[in-house]
Protein backbone atom coordinates (compact mmCIF):
# COMPACT_ATOMS: atom_id res chain seq x y z
CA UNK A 1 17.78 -8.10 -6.38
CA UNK A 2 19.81 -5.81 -4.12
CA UNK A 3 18.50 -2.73 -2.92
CA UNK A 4 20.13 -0.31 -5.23
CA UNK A 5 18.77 -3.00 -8.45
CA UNK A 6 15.29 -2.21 -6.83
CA UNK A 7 15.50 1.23 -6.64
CA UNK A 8 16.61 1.58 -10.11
CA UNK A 9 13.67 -0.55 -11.03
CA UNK A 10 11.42 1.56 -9.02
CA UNK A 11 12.75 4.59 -10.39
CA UNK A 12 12.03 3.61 -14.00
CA UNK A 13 8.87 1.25 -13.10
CA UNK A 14 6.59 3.54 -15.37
CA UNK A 15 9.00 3.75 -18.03
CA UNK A 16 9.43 0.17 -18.31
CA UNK A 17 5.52 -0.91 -18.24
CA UNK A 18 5.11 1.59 -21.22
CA UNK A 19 8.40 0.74 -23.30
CA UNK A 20 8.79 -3.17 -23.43
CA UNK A 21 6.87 -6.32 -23.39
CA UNK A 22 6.36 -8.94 -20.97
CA UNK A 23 6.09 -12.20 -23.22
CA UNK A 24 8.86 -13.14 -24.91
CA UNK A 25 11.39 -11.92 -21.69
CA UNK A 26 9.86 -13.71 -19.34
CA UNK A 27 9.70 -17.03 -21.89
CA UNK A 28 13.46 -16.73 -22.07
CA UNK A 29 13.72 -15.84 -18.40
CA UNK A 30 11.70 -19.20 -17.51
CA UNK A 31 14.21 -21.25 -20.15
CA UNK A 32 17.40 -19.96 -17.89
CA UNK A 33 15.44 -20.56 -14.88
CA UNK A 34 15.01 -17.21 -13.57
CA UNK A 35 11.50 -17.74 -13.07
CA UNK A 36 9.21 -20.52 -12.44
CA UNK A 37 6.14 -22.05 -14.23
CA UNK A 38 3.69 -20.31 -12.28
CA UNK A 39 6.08 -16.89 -12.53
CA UNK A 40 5.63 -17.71 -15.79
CA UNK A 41 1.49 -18.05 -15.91
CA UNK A 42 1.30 -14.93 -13.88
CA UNK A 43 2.88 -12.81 -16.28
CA UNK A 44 1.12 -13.90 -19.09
CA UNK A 45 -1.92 -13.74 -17.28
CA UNK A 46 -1.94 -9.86 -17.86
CA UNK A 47 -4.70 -8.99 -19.73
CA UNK A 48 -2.60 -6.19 -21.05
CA UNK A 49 1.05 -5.61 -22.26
CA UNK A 50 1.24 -3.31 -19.24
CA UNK A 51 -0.06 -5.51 -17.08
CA UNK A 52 2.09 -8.59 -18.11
CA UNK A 53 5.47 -5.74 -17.41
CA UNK A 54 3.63 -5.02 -14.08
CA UNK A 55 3.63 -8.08 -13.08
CA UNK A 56 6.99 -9.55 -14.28
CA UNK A 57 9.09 -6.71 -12.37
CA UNK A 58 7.20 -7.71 -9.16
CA UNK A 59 7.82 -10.99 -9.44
CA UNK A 60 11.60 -9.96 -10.38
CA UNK A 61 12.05 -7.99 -7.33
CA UNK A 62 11.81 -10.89 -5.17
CA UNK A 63 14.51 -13.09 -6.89
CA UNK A 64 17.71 -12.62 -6.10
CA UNK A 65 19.79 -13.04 -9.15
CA UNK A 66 17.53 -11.78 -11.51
CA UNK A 67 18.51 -8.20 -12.63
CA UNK A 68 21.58 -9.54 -14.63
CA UNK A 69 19.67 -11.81 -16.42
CA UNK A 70 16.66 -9.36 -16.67
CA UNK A 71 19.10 -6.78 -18.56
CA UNK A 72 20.41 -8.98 -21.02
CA UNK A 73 16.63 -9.41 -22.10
CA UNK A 74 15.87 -5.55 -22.04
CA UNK A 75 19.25 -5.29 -24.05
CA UNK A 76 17.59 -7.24 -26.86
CA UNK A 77 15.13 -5.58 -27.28
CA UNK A 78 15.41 -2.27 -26.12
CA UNK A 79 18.89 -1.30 -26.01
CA UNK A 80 17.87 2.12 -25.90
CA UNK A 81 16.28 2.01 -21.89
CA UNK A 82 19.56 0.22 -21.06
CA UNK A 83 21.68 3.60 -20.14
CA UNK A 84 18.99 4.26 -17.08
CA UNK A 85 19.09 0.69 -15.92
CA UNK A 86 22.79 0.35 -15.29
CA UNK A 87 23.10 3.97 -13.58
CA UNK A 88 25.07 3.24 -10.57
CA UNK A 89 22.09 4.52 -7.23
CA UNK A 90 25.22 6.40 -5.40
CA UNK A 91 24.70 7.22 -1.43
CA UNK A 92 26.88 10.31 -2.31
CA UNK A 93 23.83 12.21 -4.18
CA UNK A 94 23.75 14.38 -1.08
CA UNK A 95 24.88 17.71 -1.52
CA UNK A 96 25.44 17.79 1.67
CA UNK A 97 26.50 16.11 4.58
CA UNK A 98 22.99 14.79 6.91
CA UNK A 99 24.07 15.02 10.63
CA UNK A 100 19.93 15.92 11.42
CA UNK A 101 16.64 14.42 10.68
CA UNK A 102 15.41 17.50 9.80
CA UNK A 103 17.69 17.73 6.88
CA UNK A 104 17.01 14.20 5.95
CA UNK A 105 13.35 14.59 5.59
CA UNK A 106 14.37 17.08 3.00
CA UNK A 107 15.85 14.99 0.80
CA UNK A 108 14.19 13.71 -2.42
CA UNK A 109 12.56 10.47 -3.26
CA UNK A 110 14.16 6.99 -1.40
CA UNK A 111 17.87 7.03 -0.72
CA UNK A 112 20.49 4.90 0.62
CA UNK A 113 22.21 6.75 3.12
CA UNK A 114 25.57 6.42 4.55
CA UNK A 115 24.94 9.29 7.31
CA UNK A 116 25.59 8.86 10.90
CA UNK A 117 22.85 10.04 12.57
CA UNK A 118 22.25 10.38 16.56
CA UNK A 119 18.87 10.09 17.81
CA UNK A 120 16.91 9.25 20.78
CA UNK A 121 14.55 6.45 20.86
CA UNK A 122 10.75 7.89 21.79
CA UNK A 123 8.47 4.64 21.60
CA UNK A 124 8.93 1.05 20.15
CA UNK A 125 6.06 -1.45 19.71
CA UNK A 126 6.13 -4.91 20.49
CA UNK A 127 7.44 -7.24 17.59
CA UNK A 128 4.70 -7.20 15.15
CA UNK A 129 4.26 -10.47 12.22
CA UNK A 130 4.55 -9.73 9.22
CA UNK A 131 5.07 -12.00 5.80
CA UNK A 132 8.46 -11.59 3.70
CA UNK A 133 8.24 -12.62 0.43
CA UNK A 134 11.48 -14.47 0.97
CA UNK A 135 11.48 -15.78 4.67
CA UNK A 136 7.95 -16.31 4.92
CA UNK A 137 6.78 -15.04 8.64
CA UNK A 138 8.85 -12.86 10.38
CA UNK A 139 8.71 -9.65 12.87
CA UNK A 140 9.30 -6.69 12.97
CA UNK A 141 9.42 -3.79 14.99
CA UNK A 142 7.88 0.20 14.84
CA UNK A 143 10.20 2.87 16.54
CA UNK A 144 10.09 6.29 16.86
CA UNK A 145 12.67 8.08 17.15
CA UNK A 146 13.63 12.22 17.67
CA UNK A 147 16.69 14.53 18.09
CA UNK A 148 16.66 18.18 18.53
CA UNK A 149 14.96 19.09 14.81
CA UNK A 150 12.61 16.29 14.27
CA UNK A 151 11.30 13.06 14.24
CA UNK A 152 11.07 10.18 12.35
CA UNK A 153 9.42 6.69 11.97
CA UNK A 154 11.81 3.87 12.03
CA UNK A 155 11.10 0.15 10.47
CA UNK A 156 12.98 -2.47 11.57
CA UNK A 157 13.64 -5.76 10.41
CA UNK A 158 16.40 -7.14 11.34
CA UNK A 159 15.25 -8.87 14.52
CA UNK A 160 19.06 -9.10 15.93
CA UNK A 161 18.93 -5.51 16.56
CA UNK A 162 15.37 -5.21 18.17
CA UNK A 163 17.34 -4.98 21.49
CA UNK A 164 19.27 -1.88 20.70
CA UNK A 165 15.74 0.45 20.77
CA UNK A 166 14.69 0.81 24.24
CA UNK A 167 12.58 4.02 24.82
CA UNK A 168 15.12 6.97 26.23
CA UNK A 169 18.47 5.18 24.81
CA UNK A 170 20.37 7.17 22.55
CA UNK A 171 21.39 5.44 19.57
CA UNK A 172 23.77 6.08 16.58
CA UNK A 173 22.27 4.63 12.91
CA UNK A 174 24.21 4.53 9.84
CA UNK A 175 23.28 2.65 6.22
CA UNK A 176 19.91 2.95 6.25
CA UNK A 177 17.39 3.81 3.44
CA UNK A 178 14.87 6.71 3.47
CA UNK A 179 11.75 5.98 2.16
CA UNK A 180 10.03 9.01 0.02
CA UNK A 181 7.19 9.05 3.10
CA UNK A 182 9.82 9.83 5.09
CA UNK A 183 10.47 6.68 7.59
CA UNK A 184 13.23 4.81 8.00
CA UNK A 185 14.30 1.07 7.29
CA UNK A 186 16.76 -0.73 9.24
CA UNK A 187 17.98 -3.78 7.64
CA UNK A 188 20.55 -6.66 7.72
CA UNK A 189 22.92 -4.18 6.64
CA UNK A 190 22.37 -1.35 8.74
CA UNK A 191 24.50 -0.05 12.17
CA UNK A 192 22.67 0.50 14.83
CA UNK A 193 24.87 1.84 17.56
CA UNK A 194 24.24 1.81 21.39
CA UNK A 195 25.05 5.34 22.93
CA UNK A 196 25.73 7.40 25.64
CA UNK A 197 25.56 10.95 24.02
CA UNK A 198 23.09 13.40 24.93
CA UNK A 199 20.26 13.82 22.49
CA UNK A 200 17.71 16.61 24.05
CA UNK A 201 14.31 16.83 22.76
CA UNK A 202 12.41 20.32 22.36
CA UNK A 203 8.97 20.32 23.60
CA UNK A 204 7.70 21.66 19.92
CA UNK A 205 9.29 18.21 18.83
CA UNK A 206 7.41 16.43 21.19
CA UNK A 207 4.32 18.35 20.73
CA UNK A 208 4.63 17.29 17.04
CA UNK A 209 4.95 13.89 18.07
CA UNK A 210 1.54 14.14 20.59
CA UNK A 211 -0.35 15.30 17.26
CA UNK A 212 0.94 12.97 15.04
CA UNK A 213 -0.03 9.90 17.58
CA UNK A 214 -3.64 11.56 16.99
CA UNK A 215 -3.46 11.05 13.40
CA UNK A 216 -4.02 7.59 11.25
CA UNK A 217 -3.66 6.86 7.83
CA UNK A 218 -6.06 7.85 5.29
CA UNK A 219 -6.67 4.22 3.90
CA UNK A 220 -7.25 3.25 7.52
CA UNK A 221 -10.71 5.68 7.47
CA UNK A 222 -12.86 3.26 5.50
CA UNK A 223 -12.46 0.93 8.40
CA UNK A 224 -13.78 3.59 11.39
CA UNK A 225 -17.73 3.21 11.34
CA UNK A 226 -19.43 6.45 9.88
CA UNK A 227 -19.91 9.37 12.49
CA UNK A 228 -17.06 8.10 13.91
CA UNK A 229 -14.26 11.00 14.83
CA UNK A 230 -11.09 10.69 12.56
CA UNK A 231 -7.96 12.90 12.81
CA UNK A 232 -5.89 12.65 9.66
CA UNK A 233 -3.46 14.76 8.08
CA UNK A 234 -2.16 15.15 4.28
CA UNK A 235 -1.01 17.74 2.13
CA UNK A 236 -3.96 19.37 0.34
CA UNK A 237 -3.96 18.82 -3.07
CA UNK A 238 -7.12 20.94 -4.33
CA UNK A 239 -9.16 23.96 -2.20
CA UNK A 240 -12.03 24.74 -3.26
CA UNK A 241 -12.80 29.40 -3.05
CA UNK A 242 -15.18 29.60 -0.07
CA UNK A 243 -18.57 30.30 -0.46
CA UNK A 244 -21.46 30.65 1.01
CA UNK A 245 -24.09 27.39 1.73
CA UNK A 246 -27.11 26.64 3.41
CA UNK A 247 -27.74 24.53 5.86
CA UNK A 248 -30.37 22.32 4.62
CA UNK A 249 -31.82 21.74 8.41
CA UNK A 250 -31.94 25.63 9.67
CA UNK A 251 -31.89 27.53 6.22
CA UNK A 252 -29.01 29.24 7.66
CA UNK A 253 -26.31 30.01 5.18
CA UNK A 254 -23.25 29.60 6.31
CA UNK A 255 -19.13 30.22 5.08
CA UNK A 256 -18.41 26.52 3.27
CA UNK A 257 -14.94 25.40 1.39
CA UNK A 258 -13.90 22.17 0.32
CA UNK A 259 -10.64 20.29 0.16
CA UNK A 260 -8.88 17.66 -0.80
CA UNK A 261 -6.30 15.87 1.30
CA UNK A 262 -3.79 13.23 0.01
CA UNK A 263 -0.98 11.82 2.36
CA UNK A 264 0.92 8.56 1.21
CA UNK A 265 -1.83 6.12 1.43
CA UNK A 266 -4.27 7.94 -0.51
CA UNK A 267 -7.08 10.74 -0.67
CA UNK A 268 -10.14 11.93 0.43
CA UNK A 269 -12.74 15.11 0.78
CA UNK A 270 -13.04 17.26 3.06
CA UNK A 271 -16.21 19.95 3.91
CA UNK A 272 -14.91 23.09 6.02
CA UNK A 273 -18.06 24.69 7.79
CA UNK A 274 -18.01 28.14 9.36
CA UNK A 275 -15.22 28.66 10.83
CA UNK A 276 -13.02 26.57 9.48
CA UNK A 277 -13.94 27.21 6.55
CA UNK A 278 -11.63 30.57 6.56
CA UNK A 279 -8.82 29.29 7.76
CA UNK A 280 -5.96 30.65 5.33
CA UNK A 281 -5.83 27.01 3.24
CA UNK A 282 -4.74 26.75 -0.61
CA UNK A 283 -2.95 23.96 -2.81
CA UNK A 284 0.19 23.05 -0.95
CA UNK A 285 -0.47 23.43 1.90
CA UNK A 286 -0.25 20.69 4.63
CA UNK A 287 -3.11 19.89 6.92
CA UNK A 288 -3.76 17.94 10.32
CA UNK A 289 -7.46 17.60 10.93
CA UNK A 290 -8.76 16.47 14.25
CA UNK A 291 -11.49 15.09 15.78
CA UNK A 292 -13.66 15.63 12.28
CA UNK A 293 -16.74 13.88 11.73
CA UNK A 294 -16.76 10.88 8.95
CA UNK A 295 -19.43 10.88 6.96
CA UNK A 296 -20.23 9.11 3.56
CA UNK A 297 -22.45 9.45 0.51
CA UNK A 298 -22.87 6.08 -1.73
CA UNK A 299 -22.57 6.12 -5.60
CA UNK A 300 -26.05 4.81 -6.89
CA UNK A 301 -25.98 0.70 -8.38
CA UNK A 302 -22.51 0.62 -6.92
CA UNK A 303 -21.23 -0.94 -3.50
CA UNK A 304 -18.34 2.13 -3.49
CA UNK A 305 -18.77 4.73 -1.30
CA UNK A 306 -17.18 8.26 -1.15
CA UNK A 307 -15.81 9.66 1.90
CA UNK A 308 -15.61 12.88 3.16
CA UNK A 309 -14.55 14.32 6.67
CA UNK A 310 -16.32 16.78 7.87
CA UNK A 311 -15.88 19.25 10.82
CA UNK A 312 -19.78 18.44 12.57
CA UNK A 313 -18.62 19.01 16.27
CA UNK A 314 -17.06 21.50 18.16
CA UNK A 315 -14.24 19.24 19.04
CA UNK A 316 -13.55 19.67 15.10
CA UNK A 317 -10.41 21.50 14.22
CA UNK A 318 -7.94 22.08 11.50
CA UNK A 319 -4.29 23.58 11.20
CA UNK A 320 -1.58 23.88 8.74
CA UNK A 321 1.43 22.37 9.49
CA UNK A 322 5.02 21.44 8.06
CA UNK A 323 5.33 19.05 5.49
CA UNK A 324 5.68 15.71 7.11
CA UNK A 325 6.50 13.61 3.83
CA UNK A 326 7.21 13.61 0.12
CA UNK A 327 3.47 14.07 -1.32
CA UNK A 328 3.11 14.12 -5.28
CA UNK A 329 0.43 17.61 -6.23
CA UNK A 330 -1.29 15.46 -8.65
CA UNK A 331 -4.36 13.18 -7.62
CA UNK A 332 -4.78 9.89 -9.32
CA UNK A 333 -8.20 9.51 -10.52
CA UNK A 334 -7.28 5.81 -10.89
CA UNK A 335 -6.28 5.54 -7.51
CA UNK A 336 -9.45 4.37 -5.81
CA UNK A 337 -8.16 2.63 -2.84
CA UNK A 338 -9.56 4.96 -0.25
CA UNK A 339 -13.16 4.77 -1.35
CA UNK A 340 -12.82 1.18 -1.06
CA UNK A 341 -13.83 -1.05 1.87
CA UNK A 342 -10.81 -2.37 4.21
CA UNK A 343 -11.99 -5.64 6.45
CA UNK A 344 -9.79 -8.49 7.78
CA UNK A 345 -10.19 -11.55 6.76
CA UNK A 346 -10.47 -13.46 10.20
CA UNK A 347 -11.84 -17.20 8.95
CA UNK A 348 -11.26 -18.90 5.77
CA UNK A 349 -13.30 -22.35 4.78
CA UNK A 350 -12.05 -24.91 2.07
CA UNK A 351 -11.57 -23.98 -1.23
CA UNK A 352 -13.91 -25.47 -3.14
CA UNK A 353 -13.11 -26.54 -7.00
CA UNK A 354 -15.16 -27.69 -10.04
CA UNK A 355 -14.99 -28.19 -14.07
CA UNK A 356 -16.29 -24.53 -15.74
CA UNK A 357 -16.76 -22.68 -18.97
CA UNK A 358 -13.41 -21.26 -20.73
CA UNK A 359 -15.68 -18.77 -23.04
CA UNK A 360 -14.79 -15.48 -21.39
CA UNK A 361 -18.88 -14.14 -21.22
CA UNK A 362 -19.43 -17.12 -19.20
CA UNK A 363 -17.04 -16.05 -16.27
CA UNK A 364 -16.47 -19.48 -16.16
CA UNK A 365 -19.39 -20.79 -15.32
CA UNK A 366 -19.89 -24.27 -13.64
CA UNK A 367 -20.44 -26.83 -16.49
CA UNK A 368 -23.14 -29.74 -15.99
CA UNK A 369 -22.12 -33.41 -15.00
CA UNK A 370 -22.46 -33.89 -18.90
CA UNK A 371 -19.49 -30.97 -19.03
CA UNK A 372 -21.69 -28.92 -20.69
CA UNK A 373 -21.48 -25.11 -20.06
CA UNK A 374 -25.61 -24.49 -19.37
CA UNK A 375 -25.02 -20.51 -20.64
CA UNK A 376 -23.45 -21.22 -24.07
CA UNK A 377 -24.03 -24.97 -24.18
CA UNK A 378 -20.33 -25.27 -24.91
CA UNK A 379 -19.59 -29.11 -24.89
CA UNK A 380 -16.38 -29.98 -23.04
CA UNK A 381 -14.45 -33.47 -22.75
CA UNK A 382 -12.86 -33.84 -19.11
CA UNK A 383 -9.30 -32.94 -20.75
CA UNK A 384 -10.61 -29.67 -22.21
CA UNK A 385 -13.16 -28.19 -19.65
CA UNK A 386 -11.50 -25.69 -17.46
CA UNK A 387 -11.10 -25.11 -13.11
CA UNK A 388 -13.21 -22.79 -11.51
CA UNK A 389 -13.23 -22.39 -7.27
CA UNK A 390 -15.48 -21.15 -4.95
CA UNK A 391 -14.49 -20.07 -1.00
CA UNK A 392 -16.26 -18.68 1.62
CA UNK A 393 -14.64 -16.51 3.84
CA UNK A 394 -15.49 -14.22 7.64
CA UNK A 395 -14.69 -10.48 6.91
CA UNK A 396 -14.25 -8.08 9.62
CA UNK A 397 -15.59 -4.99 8.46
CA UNK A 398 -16.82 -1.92 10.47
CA UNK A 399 -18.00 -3.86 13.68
CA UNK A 400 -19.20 -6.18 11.93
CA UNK A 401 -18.50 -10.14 10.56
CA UNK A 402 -20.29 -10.94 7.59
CA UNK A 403 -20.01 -13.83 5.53
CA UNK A 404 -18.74 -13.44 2.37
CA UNK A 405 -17.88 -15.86 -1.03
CA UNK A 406 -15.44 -15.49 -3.56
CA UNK A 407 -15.11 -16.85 -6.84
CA UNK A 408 -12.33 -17.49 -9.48
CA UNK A 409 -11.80 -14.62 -10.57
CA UNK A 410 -11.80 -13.01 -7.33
CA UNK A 411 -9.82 -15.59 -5.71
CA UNK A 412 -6.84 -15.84 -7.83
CA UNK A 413 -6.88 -12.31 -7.58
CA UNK A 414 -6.81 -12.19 -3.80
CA UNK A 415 -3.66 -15.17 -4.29
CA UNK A 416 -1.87 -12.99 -6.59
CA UNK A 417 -2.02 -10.13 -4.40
CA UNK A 418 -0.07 -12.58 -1.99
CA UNK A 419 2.35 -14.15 -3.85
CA UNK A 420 0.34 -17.19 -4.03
CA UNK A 421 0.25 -19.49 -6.57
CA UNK A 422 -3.48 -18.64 -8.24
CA UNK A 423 -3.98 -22.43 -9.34
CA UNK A 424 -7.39 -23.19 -7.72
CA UNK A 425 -6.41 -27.07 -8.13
CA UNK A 426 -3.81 -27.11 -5.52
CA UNK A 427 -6.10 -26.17 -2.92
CA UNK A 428 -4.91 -28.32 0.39
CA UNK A 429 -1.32 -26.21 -0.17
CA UNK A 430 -3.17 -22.34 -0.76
CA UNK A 431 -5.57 -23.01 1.95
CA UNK A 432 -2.90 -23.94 4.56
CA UNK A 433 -0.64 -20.79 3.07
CA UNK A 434 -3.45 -18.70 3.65
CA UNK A 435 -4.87 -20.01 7.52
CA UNK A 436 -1.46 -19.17 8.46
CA UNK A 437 -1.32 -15.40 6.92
CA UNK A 438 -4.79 -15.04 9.06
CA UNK A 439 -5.73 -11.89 9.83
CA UNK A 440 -5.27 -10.56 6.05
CA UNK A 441 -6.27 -7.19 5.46
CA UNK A 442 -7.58 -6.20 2.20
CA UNK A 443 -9.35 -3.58 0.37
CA UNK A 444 -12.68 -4.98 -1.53
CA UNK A 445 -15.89 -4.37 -3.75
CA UNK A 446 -18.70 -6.55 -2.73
CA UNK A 447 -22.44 -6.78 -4.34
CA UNK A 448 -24.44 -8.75 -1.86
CA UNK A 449 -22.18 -11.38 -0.19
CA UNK A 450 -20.15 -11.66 -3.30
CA UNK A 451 -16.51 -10.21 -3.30
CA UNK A 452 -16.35 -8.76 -6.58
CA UNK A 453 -13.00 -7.88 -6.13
CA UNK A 454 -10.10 -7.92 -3.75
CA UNK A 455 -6.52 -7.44 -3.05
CA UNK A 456 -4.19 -7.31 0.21
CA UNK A 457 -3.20 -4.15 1.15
């Protein structure tokens, strides 16, 4: 798909996993070769009709060719949803003309944008890997870039132009998309312009800039040991009235409010203590918390933890700011990313396969040499007895490098979250694809040293 095909897709993604099903389009989408067999097994792997949509349009937005097709099945059966999927995405939605970042930043959702815009480069990294789902390994590179309004995070993947951003160049950029976080992509089909205009920088810019460098993602907390200092910053979607609390080690009661902060990777809490806890915060508003203390509390029979920030040393302090990104009010209770454990996967050892139990209560279990299942005594020939895998695997989580194993079910779901075939027999071609994706980092539930369940993030 194109990029304006994807961004009608993402703009009606909800609408389409509640409105049609899965099974029958992507049946007639493998028969005209728009998908392949294991395309095919994913989608109607979906334990749900949502699910089984879910999965189709992801696999859909990685073929190229496949929107055309993927209307005509829509069209059959519901010609109703067909009106918002053939919407032309028009760069010209702009009420006005962008000349500033400023002004971009205030645009809505992810656009297309034909603006020239004139900017100075602030910071690049060094090419960084990453995996495309349709050249494999590639780089890329992370600029930042400012004029005399604002700044702005810049993603670039088009390695040709990696030598137009050198720190204190000017540059000119024109057809590039917006994302709704705010940053910038800079594709095949971007300009990227060398300059010599003058771009000045205000120091209130640049201050901005100093704070944000201070600041990580949300997700990225569960990874920083507990007691560690974390400076974040979000727009807070619920504050708590402040009220008084005691301090359970004194007896001391002291002013206590408590928030919650969201910013594009996720959510988490936040306890305001004395001070801070009367600074002049309410739903809205937008928050950059530094140097506050992480601490955790750990849901009982469960390996998920909640985390909270909280403002334990006098380093601790908290401001409102300007919005920084498009942030949605509401807070997914579904969305439990944050609470979850993030580790890199830093060694991987064979993939190891046997016959098991199809009976779903067995979670396939590993049938005898007789192919009998020893939990429901299920008797199975060698055609009819299913695959089961097991792999063992060195996670890098907080400080640490703990062995951990992973089973079917947790293993396919670890290769779907890679666009990997989930097929534990072909294990000599997913074990090679995945040694050469090493380090993977992924959110996780473990009980023991068992990965209960995993995905890249």
């Amino acid at each position: 798909m194109n990029p304006d095909q994807r961004l009608i897709i993402q703009r009606n993604y909800s609408l389409l996993t509640e409105e049609i099903l899965a099974g029958e389009i992507a049946d007639n989408l493998f028969s005209n070769n728009v998908i392949n067999h294991d395309d095919l097994q994913r989608v109607h792997a979906g334990e749900t009709d949502k699910d089984q949509v879910g999965r189709l349009l992801n696999i859909l937005l990685c073929k190229k060719g496949a929107y055309e097709p993927f209307l005509k099945e829509v069209q059959l059966q519901r010609p109703d949803l067909i009106t918002k999927l053939t919407y032309k995405v028009t760069e010209g939605t702009l009420e006005k003309d962008v000349k500033t970042l400023a002004e971009l930043k205030e645009l809505q959702g992810e656009q297309i944008l034909k603006t020239v815009l004139t900017v100075k480069v602030l910071k690049v990294s060094v090419p960084m890997p990453y995996t495309s789902k349709d050249k494999g390994m590639s780089q890329k590179l992370e600029v930042l870039i400012a004029d005399s309004d604002a700044y702005a995070d810049v993603h670039v993947y088009d390695m040709k132009k990696f030598s137009h951003f050198k720190v204190d160049e000017v540059i000119i950029l024109s057809d590039i998309v917006k994302r709704t976080d705010g940053s910038l992509v800079v594709t095949k089909v971007s300009n990227v312009f060398t300059s010599k205009e003058t771009v000045t920088v205000p120091e209130r810019v640049l201050e901005l800039v100093r704070k944000k460098a201070d600041c990580i993602p949300i997700l990225n907390v569960s990874s920083i040991p507990v007691q560690s200092a974390v400076s974040v910053r979000g727009k807070v979607t619920h504050a708590s009235s402040p009220t008084l609390k005691r301090v359970r080690y004194t007896g001391e009661e002291v002013p206590f409010k408590r928030l919650k902060v969201k910013d594009t990777s996720g959510s988490l809490n936040v306890a305001l203590w004395r001070d801070c806890a009367s600074t002049p915060i309410e739903n809205g508003s937008y928050v950059a918390l530094h140097n506050f203390t992480k601490i955790q509390t750990n849901v009982s029979d469960t390996s998920t933890t909640l985390q909270t920030l909280s403002n334990n040393s006098s380093q601790a302090k908290i401001e409102i700011i300007p919005p920084f990104a498009e942030i949605s009010d509401d807070d997914d209770n579904h969305d439990d990313s944050v609470s979850l454990p993030i580790g890199n996967i830093i060694g991987i050892d064979d993939l190891f396969t046997y016959r098991c139990c199809l009976i779903p209560k067995c979670f396939k279990k590993k049938v005898g040499p007789d192919l009998q299942c020893p939990t429901c005594r299920e008797q199975y020939t060698v055609e009819s007895a299913g695959y089961g895998g097991r792999l063992k695997l060195v996670m890098k989580h907080e400080n640490k490098n703990p062995i951990f194993t992973l089973f079917t079910e947790s293993i396919q779901q670890l290769l779907e979250s890679l666009n990997l075939c989930t097929d534990v027999r072909k294990t000599d071609e997913t074990i090679e694809k995945l040694k050469a994706m090493l380090p993977i980092r992924v959110k996780f539930t473990f009980k023991s040293d068992k990965i209960t369940t995993i995905s890249k993030f």
